[in-house]
N, C-alpha and C. Protein backbone atom coordinates (compact mmCIF):
# COMPACT_ATOMS: atom_id res chain seq x y z
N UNK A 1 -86.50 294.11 140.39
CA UNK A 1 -87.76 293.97 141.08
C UNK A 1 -88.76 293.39 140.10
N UNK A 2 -89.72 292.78 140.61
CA UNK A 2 -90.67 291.62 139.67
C UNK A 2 -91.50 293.05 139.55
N UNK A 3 -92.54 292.38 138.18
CA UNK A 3 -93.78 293.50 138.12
C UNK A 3 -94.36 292.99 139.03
N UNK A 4 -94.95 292.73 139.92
CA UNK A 4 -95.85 292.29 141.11
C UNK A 4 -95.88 292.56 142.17
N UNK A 5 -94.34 293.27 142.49
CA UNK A 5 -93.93 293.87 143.92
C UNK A 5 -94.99 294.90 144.50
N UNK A 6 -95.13 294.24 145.66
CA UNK A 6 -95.88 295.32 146.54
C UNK A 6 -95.72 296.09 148.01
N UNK A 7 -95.75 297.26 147.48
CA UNK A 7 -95.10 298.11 148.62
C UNK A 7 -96.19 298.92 149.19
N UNK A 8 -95.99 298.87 150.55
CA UNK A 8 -96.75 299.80 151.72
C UNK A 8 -95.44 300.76 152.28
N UNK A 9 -95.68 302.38 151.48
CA UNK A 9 -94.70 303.45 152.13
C UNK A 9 -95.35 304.80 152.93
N UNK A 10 -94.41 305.37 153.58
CA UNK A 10 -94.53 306.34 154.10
C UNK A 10 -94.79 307.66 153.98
N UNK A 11 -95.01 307.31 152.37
CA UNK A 11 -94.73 308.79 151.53
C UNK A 11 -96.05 309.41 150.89
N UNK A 12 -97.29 309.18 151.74
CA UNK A 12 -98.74 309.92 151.18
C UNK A 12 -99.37 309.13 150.70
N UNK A 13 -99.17 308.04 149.66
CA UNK A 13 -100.33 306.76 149.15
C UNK A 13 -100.10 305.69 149.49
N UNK A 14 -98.95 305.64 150.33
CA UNK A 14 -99.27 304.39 151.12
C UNK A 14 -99.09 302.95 150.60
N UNK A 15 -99.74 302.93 149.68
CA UNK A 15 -99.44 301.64 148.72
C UNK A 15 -99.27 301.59 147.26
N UNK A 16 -98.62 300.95 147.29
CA UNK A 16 -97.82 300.54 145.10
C UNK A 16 -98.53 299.35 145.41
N UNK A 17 -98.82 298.97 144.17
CA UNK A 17 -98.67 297.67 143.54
C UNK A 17 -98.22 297.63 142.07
N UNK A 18 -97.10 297.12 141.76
CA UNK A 18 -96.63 297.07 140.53
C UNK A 18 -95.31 298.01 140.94
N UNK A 19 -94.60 297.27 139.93
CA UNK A 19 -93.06 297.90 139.54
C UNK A 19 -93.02 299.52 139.38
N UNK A 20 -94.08 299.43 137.96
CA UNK A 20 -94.04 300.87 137.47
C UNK A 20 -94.04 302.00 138.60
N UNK A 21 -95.57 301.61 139.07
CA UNK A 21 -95.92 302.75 140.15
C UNK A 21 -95.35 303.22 141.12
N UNK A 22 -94.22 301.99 141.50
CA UNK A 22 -93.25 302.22 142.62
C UNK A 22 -91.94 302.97 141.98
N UNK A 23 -91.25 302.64 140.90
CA UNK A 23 -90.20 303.38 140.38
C UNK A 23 -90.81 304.43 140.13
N UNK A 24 -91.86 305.10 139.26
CA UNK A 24 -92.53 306.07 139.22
C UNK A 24 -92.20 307.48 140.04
N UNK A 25 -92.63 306.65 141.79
CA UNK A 25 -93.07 307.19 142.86
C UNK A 25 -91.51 307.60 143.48
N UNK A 26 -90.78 306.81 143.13
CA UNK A 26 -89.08 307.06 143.63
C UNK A 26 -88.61 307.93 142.72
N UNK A 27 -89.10 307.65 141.15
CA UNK A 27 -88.45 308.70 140.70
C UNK A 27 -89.22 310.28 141.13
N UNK A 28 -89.99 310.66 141.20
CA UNK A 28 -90.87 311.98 141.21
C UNK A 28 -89.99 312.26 142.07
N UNK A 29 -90.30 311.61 143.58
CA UNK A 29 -89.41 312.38 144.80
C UNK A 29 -88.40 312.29 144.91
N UNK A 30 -86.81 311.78 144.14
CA UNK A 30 -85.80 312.06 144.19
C UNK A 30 -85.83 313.40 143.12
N UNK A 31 -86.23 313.46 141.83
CA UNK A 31 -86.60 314.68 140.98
C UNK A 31 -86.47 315.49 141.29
N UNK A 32 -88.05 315.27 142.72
CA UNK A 32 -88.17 316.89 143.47
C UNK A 32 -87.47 317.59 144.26
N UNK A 33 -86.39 316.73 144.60
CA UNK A 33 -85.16 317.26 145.27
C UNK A 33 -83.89 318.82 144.48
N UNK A 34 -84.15 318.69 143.28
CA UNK A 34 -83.93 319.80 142.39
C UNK A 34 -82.29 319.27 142.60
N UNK A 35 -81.51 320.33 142.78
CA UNK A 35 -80.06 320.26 142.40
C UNK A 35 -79.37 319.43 143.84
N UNK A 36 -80.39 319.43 144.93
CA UNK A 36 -79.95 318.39 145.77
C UNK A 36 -79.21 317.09 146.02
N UNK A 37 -78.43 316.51 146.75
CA UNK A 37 -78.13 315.21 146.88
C UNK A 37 -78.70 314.40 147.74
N UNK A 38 -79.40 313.59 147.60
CA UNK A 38 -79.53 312.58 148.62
C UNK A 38 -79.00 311.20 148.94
N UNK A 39 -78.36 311.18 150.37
CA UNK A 39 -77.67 309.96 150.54
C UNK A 39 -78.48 309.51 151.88
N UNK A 40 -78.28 308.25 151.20
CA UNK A 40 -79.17 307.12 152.46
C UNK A 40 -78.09 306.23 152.89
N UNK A 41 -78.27 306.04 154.98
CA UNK A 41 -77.51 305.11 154.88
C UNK A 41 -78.56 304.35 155.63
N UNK A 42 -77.79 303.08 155.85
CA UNK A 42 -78.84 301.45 156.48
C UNK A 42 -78.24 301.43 158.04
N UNK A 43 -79.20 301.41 159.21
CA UNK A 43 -78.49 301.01 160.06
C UNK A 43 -79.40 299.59 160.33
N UNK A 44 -79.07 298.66 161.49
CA UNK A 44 -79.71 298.22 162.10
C UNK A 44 -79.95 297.11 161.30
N UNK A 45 -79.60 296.95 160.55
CA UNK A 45 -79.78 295.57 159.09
C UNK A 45 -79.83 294.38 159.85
N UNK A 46 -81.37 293.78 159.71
CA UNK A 46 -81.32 292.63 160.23
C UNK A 46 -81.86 291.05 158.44
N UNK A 47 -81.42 290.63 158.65
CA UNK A 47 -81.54 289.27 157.25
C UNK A 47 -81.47 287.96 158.00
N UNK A 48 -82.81 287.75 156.98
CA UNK A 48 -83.29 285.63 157.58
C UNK A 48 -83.59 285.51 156.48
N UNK A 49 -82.86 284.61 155.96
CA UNK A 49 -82.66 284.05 154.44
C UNK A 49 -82.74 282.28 154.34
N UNK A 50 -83.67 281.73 153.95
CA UNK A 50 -83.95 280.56 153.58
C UNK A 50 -83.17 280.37 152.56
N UNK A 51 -84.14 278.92 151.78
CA UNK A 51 -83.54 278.89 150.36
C UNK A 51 -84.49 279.17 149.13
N UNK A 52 -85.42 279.77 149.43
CA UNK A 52 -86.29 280.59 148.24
C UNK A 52 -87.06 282.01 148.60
N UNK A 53 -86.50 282.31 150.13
CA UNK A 53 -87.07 283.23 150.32
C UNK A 53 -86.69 284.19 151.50
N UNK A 54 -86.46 285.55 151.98
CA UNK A 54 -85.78 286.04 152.84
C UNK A 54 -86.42 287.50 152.83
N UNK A 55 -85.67 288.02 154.58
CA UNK A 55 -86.48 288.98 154.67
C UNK A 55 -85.45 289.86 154.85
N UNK A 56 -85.54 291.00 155.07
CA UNK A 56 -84.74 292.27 155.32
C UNK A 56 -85.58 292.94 156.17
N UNK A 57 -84.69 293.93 157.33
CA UNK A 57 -85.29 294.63 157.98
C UNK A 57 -84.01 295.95 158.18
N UNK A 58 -84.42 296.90 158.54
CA UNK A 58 -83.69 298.23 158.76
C UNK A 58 -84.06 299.50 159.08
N UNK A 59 -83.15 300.52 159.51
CA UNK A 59 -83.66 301.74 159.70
C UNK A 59 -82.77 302.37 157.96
N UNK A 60 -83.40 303.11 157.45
CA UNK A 60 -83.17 303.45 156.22
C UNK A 60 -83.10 305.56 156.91
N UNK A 61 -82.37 306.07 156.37
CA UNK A 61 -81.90 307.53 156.92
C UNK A 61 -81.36 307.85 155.42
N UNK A 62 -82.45 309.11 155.18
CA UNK A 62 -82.51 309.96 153.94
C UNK A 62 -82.02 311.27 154.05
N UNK A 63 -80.69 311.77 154.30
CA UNK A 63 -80.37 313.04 154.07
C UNK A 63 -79.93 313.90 152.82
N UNK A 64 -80.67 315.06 153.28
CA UNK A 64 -80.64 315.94 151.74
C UNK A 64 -79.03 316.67 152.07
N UNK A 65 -78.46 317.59 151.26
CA UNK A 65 -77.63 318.04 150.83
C UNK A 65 -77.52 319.23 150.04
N UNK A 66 -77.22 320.01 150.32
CA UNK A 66 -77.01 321.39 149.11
C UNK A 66 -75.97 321.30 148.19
N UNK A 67 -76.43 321.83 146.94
CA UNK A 67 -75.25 321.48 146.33
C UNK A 67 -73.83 322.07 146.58
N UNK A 68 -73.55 322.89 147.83
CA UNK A 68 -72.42 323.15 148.13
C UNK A 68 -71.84 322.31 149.00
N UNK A 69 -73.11 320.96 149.47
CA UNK A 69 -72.48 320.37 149.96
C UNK A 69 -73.12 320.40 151.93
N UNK A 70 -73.54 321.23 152.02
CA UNK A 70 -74.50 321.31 153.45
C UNK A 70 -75.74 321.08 153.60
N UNK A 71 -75.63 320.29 154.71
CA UNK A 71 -76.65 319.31 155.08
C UNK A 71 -77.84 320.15 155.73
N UNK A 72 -79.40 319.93 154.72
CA UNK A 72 -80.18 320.09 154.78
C UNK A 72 -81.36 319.93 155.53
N UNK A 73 -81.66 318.44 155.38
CA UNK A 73 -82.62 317.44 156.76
C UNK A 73 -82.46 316.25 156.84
N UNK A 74 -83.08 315.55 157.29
CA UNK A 74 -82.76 314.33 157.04
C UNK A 74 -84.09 313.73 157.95
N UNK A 75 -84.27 312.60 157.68
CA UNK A 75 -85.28 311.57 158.17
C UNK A 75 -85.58 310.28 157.82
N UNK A 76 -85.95 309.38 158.91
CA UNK A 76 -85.37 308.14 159.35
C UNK A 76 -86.70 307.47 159.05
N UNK A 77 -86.85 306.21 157.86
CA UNK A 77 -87.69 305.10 157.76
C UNK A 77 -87.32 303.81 158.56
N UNK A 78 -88.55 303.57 159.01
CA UNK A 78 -87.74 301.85 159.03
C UNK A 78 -88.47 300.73 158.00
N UNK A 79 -87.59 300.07 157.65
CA UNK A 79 -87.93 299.37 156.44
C UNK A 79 -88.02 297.82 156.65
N UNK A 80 -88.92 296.92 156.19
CA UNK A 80 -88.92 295.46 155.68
C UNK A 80 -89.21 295.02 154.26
N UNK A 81 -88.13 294.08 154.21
CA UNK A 81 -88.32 293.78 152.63
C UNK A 81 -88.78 292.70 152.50
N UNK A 82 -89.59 291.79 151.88
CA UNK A 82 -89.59 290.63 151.25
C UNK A 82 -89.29 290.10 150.35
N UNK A 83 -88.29 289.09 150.06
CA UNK A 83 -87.38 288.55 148.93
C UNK A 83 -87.25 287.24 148.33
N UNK A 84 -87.54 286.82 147.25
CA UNK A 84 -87.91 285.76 146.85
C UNK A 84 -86.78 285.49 145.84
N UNK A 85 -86.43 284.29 145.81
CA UNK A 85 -85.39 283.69 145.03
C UNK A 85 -85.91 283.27 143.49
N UNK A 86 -86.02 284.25 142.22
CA UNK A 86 -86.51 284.09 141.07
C UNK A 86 -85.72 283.45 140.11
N UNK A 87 -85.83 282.44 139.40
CA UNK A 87 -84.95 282.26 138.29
C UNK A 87 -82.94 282.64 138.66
N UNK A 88 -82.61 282.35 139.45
CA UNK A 88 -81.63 282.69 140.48
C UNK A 88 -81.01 283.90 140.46
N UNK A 89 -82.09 284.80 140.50
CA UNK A 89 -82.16 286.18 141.38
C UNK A 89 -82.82 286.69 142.00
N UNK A 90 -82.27 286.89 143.45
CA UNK A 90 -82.94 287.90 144.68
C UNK A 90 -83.64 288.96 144.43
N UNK A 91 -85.32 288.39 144.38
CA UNK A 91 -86.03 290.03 143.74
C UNK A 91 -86.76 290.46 144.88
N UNK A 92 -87.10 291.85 145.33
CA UNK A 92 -88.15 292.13 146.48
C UNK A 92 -89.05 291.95 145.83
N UNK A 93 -90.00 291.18 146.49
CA UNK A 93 -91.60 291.46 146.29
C UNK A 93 -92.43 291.48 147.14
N UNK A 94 -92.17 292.13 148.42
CA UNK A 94 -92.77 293.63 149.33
C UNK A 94 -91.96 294.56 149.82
N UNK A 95 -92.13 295.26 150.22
CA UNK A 95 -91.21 296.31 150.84
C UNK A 95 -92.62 297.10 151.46
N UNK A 96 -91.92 297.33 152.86
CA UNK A 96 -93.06 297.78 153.95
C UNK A 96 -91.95 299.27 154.26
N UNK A 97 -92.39 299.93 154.33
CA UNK A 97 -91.87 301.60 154.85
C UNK A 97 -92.82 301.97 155.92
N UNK A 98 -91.94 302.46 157.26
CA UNK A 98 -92.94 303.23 157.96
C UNK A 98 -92.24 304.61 159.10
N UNK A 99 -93.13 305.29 159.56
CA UNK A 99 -92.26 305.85 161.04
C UNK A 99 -93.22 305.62 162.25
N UNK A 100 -92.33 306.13 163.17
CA UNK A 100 -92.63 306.07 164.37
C UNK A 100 -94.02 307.02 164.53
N UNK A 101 -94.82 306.52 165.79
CA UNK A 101 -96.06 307.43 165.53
C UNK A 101 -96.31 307.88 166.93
N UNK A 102 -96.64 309.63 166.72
CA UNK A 102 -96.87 310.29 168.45
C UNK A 102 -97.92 309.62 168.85
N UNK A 103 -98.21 309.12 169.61
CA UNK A 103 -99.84 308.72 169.77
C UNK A 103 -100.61 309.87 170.57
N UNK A 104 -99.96 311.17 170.97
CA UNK A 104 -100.52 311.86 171.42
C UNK A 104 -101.26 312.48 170.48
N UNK A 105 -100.25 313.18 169.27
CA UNK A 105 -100.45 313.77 168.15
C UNK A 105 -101.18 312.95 166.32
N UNK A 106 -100.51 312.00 166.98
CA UNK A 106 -100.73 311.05 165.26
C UNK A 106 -100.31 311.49 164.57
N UNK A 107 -98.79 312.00 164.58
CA UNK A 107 -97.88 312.39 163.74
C UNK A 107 -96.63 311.45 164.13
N UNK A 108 -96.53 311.47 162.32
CA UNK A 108 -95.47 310.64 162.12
C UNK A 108 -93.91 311.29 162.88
N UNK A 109 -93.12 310.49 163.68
CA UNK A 109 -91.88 310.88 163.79
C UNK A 109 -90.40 311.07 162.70
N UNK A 110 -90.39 312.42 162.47
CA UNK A 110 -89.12 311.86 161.08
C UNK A 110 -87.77 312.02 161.64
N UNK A 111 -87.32 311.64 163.08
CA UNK A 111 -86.00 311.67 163.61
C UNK A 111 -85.26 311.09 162.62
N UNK A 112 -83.64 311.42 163.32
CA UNK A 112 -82.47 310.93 162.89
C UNK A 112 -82.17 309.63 163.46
């Protein structure tokens, strides 16, 4: 990832700018998971790829794990990436995170 990447997530501040702040921010909350596992899978993967530049789209699904192995929670982002062809490597430089929103409530949905 370039230092310049800029991300809009789901996870309380909303926005990174810069590398650091975003690995930072991934590392804390995988951390805080303690002896946990978390596995993510991708559904829904959609890609439009030029020749200097491409996008990604998906539902991204974060389930926790005990370390014996039983499944904890889990909850569903959907994700867009933006990808630029650098020095001939594919780097993101946005990534959009979001969920679904009650409009009754204005709470975020964290389904499966």
């Amino acid at each position: 990832m370039p230092p310049d990447v800029h991300v809009y997530d789901a996870s309380g501040k909303f926005e990174f700018v810069g590398a650091g702040t975003w690995r930072a921010m991934a590392a804390d909350w995988f951390g805080s998971r303690g002896a946990e596992a978390v596995r993510v899978d991708f559904s829904d993967v959609r890609v439009l790829a030029g020749e200097k530049v491409a996008m990604l789209s998906a539902a991204a699904t974060f389930t926790a794990f005990s370390a014996d192995g039983r499944k904890l929670r889990s909850l569903t982002n959907r994700m867009t990436m933006g990808l630029e062809l650098r020095d001939s490597r594919w780097l993101v430089v946005h990534e959009h995170s979001s969920l679904p929103v009650d409009m009754e409530t204005g709470r975020g949905i964290f389904g499966e």
